[in-house]
N, C-alpha and C. Protein backbone atom coordinates (compact mmCIF):
# COMPACT_ATOMS: atom_id res chain seq x y z
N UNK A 1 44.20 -56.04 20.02
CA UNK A 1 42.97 -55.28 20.00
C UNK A 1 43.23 -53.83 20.40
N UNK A 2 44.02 -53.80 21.66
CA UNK A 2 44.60 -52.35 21.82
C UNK A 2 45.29 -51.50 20.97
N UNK A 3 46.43 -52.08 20.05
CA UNK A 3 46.47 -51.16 19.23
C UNK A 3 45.70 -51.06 17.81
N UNK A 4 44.79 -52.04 17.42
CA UNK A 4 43.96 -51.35 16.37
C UNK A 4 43.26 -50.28 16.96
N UNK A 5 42.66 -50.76 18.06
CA UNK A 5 41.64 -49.42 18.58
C UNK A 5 42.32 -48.15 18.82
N UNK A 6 43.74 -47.71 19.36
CA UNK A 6 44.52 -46.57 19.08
C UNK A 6 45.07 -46.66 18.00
N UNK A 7 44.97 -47.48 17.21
CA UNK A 7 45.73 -46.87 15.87
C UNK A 7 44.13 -46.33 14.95
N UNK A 8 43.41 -46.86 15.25
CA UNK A 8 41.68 -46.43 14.64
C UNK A 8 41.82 -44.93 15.30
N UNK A 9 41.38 -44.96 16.44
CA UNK A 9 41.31 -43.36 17.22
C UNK A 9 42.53 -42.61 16.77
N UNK A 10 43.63 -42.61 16.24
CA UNK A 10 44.48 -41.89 15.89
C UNK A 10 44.53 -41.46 14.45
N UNK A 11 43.92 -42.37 13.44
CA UNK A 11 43.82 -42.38 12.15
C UNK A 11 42.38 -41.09 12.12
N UNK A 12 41.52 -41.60 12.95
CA UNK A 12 40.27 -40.42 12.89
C UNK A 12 40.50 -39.24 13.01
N UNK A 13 41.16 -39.17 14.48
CA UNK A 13 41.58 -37.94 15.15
C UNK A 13 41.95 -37.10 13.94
N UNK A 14 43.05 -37.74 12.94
CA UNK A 14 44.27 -37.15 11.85
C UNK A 14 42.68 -36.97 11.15
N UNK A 15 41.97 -37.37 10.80
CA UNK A 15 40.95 -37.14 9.81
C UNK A 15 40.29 -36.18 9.95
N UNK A 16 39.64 -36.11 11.27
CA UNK A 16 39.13 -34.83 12.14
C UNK A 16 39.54 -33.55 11.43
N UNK A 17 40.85 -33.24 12.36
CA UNK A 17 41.55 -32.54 12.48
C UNK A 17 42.44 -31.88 10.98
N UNK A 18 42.18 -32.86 9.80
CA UNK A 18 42.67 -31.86 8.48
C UNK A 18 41.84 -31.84 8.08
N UNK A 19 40.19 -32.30 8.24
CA UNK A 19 39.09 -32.20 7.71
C UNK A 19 38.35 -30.47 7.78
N UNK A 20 38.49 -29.89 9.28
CA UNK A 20 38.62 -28.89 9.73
C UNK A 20 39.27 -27.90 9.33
N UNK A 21 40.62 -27.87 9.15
CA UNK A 21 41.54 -27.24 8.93
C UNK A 21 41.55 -27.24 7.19
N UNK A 22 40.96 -27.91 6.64
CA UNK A 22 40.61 -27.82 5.46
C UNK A 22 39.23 -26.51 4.61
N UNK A 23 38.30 -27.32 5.73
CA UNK A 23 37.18 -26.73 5.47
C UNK A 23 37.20 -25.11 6.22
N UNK A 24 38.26 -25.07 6.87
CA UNK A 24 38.20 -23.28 7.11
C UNK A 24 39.15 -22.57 6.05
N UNK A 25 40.11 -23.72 5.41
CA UNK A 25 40.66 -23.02 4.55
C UNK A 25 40.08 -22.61 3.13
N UNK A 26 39.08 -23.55 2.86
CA UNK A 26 37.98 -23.46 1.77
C UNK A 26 37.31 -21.99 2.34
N UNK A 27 36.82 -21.88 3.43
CA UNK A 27 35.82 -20.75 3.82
C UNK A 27 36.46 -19.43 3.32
N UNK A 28 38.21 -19.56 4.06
CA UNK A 28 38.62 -18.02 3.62
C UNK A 28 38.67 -17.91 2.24
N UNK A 29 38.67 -18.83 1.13
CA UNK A 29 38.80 -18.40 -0.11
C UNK A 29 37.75 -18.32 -1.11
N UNK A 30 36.50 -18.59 -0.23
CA UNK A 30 35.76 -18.79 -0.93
C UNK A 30 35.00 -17.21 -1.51
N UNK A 31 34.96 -17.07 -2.69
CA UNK A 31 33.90 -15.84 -2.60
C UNK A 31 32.36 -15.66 -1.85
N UNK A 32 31.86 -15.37 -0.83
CA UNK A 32 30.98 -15.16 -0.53
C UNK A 32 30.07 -13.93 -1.59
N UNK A 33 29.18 -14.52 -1.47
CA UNK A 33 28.08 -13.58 -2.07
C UNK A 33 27.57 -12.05 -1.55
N UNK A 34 27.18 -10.98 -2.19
CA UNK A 34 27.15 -10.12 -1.18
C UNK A 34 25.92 -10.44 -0.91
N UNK A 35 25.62 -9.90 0.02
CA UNK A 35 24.25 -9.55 0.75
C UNK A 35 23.48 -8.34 0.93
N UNK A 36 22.55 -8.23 0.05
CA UNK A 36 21.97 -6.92 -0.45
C UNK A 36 20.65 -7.08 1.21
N UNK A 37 20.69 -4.95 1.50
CA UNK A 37 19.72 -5.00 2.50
C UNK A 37 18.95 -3.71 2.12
N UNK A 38 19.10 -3.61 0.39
CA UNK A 38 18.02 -2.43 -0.53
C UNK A 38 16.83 -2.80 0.24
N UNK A 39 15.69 -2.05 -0.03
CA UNK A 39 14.81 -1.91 0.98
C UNK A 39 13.98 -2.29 -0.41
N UNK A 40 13.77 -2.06 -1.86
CA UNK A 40 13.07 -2.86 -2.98
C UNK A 40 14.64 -3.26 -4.07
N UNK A 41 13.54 -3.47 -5.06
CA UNK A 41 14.07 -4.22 -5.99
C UNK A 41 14.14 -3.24 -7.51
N UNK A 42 14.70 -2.39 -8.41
CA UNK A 42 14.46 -1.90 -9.06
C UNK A 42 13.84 -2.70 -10.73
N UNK A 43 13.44 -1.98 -11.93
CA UNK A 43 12.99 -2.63 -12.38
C UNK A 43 13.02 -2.12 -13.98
N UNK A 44 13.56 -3.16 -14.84
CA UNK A 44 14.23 -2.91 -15.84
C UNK A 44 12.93 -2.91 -17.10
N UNK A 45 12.29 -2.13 -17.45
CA UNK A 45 10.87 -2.23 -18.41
C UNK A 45 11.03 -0.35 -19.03
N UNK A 46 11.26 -0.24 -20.30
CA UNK A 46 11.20 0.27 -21.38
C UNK A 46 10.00 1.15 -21.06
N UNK A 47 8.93 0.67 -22.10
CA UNK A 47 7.35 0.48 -21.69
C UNK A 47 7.38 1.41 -20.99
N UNK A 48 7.22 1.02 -19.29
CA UNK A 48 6.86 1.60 -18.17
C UNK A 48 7.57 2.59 -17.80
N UNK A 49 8.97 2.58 -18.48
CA UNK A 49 9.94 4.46 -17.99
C UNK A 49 9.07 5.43 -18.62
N UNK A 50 8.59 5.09 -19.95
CA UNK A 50 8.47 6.01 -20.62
C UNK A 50 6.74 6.50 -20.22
N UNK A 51 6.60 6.01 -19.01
CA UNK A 51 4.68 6.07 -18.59
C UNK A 51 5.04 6.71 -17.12
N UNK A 52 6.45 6.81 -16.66
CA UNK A 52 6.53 6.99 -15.16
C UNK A 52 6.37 8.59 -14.88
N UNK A 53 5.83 9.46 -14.34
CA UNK A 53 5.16 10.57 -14.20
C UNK A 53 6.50 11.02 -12.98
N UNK A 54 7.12 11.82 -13.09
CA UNK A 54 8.25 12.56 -12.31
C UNK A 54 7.77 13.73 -11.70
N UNK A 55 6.84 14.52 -11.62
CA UNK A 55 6.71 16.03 -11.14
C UNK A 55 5.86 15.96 -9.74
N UNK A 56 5.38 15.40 -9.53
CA UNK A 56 4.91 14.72 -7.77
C UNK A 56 6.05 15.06 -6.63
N UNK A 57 7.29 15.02 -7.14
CA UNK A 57 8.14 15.24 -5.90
C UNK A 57 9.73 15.81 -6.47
N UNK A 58 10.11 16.34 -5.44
CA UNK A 58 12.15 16.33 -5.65
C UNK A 58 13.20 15.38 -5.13
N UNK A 59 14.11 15.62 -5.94
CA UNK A 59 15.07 14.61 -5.09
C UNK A 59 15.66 15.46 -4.69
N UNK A 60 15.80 14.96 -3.64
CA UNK A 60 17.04 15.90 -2.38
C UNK A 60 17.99 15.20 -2.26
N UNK A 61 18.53 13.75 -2.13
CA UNK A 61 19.79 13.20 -2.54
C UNK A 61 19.62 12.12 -2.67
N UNK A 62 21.08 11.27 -3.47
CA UNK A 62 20.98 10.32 -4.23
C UNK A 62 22.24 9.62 -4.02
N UNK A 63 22.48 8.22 -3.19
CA UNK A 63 23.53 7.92 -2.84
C UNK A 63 23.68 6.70 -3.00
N UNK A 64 24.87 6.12 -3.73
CA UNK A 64 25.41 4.64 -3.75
C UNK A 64 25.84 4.05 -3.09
N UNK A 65 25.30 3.03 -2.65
CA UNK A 65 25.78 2.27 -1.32
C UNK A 65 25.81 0.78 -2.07
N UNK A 66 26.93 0.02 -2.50
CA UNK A 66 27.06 -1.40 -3.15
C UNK A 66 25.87 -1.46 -4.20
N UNK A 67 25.48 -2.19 -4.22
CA UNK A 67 24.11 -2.61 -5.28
C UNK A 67 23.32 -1.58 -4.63
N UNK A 68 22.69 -0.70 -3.99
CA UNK A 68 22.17 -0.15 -3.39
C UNK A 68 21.93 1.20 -3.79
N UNK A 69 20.79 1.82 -4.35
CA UNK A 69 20.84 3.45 -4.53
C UNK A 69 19.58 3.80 -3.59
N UNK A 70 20.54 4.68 -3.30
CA UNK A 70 19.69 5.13 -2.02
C UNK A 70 18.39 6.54 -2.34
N UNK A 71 18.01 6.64 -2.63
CA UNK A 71 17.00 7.93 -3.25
C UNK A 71 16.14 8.32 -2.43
N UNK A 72 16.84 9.79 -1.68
CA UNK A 72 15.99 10.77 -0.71
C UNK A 72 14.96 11.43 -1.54
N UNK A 73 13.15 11.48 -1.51
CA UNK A 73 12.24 13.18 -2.28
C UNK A 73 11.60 13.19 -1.14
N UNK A 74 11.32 14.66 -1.42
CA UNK A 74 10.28 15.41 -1.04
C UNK A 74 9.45 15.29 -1.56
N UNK A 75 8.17 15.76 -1.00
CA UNK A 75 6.89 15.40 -1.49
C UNK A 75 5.56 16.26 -0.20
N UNK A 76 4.75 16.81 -0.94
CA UNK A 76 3.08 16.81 -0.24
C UNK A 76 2.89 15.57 0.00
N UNK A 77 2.25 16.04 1.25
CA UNK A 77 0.98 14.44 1.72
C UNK A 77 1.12 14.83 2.90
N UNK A 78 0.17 13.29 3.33
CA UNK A 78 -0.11 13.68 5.00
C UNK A 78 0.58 12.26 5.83
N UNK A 79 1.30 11.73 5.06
CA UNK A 79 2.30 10.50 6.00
C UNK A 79 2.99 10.07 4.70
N UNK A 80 4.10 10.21 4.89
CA UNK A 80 4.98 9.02 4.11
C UNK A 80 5.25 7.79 3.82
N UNK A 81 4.41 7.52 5.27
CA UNK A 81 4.74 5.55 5.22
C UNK A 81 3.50 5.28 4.74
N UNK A 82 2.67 6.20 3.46
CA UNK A 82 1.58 5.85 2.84
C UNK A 82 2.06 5.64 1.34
N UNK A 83 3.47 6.50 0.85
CA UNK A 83 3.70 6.56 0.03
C UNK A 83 4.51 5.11 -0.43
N UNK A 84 4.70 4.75 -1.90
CA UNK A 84 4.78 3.36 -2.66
C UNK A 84 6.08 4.29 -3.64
N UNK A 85 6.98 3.84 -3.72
CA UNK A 85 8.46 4.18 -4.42
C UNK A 85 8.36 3.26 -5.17
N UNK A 86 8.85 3.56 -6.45
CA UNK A 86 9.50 2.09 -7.80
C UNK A 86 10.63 3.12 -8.44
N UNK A 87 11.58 2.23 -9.06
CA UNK A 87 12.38 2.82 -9.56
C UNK A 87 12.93 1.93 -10.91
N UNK A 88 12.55 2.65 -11.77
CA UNK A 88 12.43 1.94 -13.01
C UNK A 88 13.33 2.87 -14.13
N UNK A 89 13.82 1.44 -14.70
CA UNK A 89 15.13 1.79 -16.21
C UNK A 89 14.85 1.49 -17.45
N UNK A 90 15.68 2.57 -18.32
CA UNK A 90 15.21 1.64 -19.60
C UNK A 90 16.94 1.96 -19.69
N UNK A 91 17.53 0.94 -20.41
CA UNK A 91 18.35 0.58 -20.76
C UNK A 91 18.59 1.22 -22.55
N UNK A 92 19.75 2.15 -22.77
CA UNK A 92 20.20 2.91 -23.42
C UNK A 92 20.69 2.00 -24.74
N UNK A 93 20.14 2.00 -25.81
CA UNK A 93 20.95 1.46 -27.05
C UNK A 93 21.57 2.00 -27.70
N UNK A 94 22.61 3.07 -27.01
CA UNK A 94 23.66 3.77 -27.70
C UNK A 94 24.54 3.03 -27.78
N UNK A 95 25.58 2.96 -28.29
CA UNK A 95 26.53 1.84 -28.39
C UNK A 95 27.68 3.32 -27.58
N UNK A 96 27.85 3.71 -26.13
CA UNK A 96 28.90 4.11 -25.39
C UNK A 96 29.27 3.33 -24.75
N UNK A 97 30.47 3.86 -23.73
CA UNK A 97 30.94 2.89 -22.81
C UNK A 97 31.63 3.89 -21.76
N UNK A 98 30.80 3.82 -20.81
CA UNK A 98 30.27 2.06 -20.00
C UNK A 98 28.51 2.92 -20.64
N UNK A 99 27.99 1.85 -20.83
CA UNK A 99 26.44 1.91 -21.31
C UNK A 99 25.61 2.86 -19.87
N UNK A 100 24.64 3.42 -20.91
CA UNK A 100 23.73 4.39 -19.62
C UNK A 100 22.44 3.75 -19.72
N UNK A 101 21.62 3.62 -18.62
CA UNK A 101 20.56 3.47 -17.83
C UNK A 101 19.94 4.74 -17.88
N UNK A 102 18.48 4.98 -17.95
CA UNK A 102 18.09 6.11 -17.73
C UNK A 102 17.05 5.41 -16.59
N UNK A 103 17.04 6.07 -15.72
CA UNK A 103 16.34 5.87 -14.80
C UNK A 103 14.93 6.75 -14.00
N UNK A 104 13.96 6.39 -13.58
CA UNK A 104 12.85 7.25 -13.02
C UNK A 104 12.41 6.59 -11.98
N UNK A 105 12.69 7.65 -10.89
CA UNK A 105 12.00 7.22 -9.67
C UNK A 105 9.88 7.55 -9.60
N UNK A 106 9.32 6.25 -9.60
CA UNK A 106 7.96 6.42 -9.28
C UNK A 106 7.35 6.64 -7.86
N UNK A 107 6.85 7.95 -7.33
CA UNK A 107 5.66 7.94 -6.11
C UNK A 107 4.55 7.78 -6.37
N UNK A 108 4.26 6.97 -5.73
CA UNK A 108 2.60 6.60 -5.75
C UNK A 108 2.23 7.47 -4.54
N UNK A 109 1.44 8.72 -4.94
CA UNK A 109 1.12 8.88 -3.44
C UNK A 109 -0.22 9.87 -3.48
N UNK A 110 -1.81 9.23 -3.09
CA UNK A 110 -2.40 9.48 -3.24
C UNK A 110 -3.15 10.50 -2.05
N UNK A 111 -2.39 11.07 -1.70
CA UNK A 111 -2.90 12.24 -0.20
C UNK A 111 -2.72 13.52 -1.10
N UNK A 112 -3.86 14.07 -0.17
CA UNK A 112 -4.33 15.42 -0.83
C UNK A 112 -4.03 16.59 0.85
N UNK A 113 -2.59 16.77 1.32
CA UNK A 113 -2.33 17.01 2.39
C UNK A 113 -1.13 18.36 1.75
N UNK A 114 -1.25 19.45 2.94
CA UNK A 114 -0.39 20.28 2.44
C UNK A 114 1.24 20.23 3.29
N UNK A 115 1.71 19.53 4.11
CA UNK A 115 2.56 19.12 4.64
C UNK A 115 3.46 18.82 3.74
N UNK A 116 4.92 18.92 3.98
CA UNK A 116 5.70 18.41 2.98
C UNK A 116 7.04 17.28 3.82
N UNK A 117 6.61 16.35 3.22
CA UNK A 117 7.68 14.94 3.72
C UNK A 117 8.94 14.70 3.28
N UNK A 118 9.69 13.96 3.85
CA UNK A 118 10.64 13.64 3.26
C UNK A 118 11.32 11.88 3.60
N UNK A 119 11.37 11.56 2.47
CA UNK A 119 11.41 9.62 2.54
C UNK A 119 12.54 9.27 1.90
N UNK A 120 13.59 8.57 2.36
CA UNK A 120 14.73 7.88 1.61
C UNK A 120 14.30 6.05 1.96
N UNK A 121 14.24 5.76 -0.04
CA UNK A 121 14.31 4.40 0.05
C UNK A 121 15.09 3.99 -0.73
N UNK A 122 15.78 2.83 -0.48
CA UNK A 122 16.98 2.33 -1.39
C UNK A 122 16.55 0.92 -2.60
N UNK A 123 17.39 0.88 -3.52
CA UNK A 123 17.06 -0.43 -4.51
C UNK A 123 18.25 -0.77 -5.13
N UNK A 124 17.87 -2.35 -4.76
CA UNK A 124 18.62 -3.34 -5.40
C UNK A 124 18.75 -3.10 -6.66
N UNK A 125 20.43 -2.72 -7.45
CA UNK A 125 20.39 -2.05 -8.65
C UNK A 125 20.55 -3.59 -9.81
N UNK A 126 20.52 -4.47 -9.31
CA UNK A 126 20.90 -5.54 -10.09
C UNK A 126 20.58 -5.90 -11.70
N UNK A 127 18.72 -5.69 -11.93
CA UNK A 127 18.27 -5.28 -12.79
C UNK A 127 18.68 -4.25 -14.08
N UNK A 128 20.08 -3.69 -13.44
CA UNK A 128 20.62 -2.71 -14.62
C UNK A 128 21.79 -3.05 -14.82
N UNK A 129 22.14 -4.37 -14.78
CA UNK A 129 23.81 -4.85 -14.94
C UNK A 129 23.12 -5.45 -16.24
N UNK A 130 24.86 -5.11 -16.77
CA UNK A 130 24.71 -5.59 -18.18
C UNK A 130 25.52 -6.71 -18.40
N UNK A 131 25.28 -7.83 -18.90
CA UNK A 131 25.93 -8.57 -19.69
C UNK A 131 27.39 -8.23 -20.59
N UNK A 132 28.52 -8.79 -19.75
CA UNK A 132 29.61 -8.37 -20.38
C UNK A 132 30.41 -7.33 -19.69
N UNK A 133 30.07 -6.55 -19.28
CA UNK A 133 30.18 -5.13 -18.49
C UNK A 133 30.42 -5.27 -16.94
N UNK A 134 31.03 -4.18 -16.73
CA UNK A 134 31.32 -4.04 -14.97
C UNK A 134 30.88 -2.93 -14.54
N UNK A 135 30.18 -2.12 -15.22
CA UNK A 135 29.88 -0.63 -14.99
C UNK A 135 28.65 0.08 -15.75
N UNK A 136 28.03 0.39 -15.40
CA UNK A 136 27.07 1.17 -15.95
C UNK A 136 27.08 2.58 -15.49
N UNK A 137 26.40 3.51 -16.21
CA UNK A 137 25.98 4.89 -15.53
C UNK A 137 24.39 5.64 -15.90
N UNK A 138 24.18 5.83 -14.60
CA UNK A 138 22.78 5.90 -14.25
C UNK A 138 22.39 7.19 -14.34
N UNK A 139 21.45 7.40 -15.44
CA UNK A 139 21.21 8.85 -15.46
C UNK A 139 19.93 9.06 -14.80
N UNK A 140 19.87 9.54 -13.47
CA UNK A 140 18.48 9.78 -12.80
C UNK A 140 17.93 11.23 -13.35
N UNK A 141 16.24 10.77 -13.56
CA UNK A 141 15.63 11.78 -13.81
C UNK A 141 15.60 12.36 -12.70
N UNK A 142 16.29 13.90 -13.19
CA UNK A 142 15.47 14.96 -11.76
C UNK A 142 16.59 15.17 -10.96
N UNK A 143 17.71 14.54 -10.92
CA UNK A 143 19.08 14.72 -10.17
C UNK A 143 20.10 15.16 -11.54
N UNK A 144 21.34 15.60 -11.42
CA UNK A 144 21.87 16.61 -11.99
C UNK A 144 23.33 15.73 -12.59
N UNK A 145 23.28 14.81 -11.62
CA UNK A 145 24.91 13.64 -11.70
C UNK A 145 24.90 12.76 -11.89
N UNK A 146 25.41 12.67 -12.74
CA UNK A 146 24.98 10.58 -13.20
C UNK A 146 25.77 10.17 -12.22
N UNK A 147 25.43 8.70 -12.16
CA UNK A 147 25.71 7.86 -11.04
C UNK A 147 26.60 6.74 -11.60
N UNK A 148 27.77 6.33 -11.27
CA UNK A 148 28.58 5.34 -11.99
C UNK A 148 28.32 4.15 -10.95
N UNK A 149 27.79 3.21 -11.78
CA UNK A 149 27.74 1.85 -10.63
C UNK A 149 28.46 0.70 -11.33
N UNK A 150 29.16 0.19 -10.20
CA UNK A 150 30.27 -0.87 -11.25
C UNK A 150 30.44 -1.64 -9.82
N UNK A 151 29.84 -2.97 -10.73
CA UNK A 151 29.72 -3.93 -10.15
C UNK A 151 30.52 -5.30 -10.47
């Protein structure tokens, strides 16, 4: 009886112990997903670029951070954390490469204030990956540099 029961506890132990040593070796190889912390979601509609109204504000800068574009404007009003950001693409049917995005940042911002603000919000660029592709380039309205995002 004694040695099934240490040869049982020893057979586990061994089970334990490469079960572990297994499953951390799975962890390091595993691709983890990234983890986007864009503050919205951008948004891929034709239609609606061509309705998005640009002269409400400036961009003062424009920065890539992973999936992430970060888009500083200026703007009139009388608080910023009143103002509503979208950032919307239409997707280019030129046949170049790497394919362009044209892009327009939307403010919603209904204050009639003579103060002038300044708001950086970022977006999940996911919505502008293409099928097939690792790269796109983002031509923002109103900024001067296209933006190469390659994902």
């Amino acid at each position: 009886m004694k040695k099934s029961t240490y040869l049982f506890g020893l057979t586990f132990a061994l089970f334990i112990s490469v079960f572990f040593v297994a499953c951390d070796f799975f962890d390091d190889h595993i691709k983890n997903p990234i983890t986007t912390t864009c503050d919205k979601s951008a948004v891929e509609d034709a239609t609606r670029f061509n309705q998005v109204s640009t002269n409400n504000y400036t961009i003062t800068n424009v920065v890539l951070n992973g999936d992430c574009l970060e888009i500083t404007v200026s703007a009139s009003g009388c608080d910023p954390d009143n103002w509503t950001m979208n950032l919307v693409g239409a997707k280019s049917l030129a046949a170049v490469s790497p394919p362009h995005v044209g892009v327009k940042l939307e403010l919603i911002n209904n204050e009639a204030c003579l103060a002038v603000f300044q708001k950086t919000v970022s977006f999940n660029l996911a919505a502008f990956q293409w099928v097939g592709q690792n790269q796109v380039q983002l031509n923002v309205d109103g900024w001067n540099t296209p933006i190469l995002y390659q994902y």
